[in-house]
Protein backbone atom coordinates (compact mmCIF):
# COMPACT_ATOMS: atom_id res chain seq x y z
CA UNK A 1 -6.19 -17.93 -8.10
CA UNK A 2 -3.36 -17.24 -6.63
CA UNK A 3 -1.13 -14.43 -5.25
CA UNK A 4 1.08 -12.77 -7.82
CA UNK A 5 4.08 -12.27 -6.25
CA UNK A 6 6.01 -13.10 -2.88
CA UNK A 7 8.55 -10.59 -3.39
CA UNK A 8 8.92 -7.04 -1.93
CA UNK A 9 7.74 -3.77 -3.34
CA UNK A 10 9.58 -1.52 -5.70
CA UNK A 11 11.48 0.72 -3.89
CA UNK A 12 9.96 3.90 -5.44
CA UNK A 13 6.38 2.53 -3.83
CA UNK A 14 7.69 2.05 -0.43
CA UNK A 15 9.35 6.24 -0.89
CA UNK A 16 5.69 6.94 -1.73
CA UNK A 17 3.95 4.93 1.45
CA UNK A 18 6.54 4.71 4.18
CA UNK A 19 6.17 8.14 5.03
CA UNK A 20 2.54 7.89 5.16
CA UNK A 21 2.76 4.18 7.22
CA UNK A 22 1.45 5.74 10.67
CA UNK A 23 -1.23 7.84 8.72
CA UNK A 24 -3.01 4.93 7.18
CA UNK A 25 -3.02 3.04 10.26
CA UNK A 26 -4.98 5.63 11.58
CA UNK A 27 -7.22 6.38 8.58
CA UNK A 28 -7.64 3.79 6.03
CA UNK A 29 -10.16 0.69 6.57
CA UNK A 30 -9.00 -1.93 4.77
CA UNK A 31 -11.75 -4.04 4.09
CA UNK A 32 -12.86 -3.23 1.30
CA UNK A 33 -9.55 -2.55 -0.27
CA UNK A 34 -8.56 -6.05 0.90
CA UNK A 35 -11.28 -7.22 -1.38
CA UNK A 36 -10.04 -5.62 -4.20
CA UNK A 37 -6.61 -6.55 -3.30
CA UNK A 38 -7.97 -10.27 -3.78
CA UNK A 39 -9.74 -9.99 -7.10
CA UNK A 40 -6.89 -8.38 -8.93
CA UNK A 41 -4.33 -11.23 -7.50
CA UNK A 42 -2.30 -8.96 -5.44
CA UNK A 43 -3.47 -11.28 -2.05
CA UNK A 44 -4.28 -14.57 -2.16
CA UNK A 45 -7.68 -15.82 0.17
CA UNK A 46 -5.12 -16.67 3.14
CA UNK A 47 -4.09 -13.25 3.12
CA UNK A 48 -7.33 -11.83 2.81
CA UNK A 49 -8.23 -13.64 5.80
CA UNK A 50 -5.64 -13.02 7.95
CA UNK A 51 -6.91 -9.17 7.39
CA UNK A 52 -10.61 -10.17 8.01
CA UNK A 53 -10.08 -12.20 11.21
CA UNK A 54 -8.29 -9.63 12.89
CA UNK A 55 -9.55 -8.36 16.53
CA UNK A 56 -9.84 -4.30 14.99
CA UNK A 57 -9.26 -1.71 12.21
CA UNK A 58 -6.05 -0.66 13.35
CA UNK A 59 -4.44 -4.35 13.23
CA UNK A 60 -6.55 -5.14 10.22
CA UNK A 61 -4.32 -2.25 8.80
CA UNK A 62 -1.31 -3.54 10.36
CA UNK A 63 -1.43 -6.95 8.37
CA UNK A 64 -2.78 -5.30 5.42
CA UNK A 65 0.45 -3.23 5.29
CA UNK A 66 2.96 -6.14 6.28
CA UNK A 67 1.60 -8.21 3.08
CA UNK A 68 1.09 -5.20 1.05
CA UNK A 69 5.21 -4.66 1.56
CA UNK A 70 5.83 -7.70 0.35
CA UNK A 71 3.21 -8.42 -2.52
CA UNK A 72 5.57 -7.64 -5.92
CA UNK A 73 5.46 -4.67 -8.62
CA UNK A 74 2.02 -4.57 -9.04
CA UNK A 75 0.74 -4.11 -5.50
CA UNK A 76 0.68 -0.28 -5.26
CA UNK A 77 -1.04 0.40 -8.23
CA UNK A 78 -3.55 -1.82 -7.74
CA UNK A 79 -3.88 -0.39 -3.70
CA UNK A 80 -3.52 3.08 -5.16
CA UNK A 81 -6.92 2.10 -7.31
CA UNK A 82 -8.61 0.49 -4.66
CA UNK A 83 -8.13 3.81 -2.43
CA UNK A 84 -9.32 5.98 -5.58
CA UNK A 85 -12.63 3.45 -5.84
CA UNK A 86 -13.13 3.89 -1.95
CA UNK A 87 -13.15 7.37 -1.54
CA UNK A 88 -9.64 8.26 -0.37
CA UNK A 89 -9.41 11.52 -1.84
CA UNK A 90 -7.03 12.64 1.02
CA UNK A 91 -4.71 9.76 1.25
CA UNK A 92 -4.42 9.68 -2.94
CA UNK A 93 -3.21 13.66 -2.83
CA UNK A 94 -0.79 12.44 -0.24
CA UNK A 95 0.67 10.09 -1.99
CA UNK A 96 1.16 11.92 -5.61
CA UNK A 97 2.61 14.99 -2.89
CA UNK A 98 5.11 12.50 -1.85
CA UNK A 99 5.72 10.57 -5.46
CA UNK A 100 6.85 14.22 -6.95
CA UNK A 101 8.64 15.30 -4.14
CA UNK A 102 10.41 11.90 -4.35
CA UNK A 103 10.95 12.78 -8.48
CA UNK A 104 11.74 16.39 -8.04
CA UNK A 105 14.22 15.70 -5.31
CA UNK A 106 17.82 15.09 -6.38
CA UNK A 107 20.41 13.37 -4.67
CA UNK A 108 23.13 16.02 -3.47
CA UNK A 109 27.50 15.11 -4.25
CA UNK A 110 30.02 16.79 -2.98
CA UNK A 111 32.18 17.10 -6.17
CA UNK A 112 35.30 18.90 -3.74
């Protein structure tokens, strides 16, 4: 199987996570949401192994956020699940805070 997409993240996910990017590093284990980051086809087995074979949590997390970044449309949802299957009742009300702040807010012109 292989990894569905090299391409970046839409960039209404990263509004949703890039606030949060020093908060997961500190919180979120990512092994087993790298698993389910494999089955679905979001990471392919090198990138689940780079997260495995790394020294701690914290850097696990830091690789598991670099490829996350970059793994295509589908990646968030499919993370978002894997954090809703793991427990992460705390990081998911985060992250719908941030996606209706993010739908509520509107940008601001100065029609002068």
């Amino acid at each position: 199987m292989q990894k569905q997409s090299s391409e970046r993240i839409p960039d209404e996910h990263m509004a949703i996570l890039q606030p949060h990017h020093d908060y997961m590093l500190d919180k979120i284990d990512p092994e087993p949401i790298v698993h389910s980051m494999f089955s679905k086809e979001i990471f392919s087995l090198d990138d689940k192994e780079q997260v495995l074979k790394a020294d701690n949590r914290r850097n696990k997390m830091v690789i598991f956020l670099k490829l996350l970044y970059r793994s295509g449309s589908n990646a968030y949802p499919v993370f978002y699940e894997a954090l809703e299957n793991s427990g992460y009742v705390e990081m998911i009300k985060l992250f719908d805070d941030q996606d209706k702040q993010n739908r509520t807010s509107e940008p601001t012109f100065d029609l002068k």
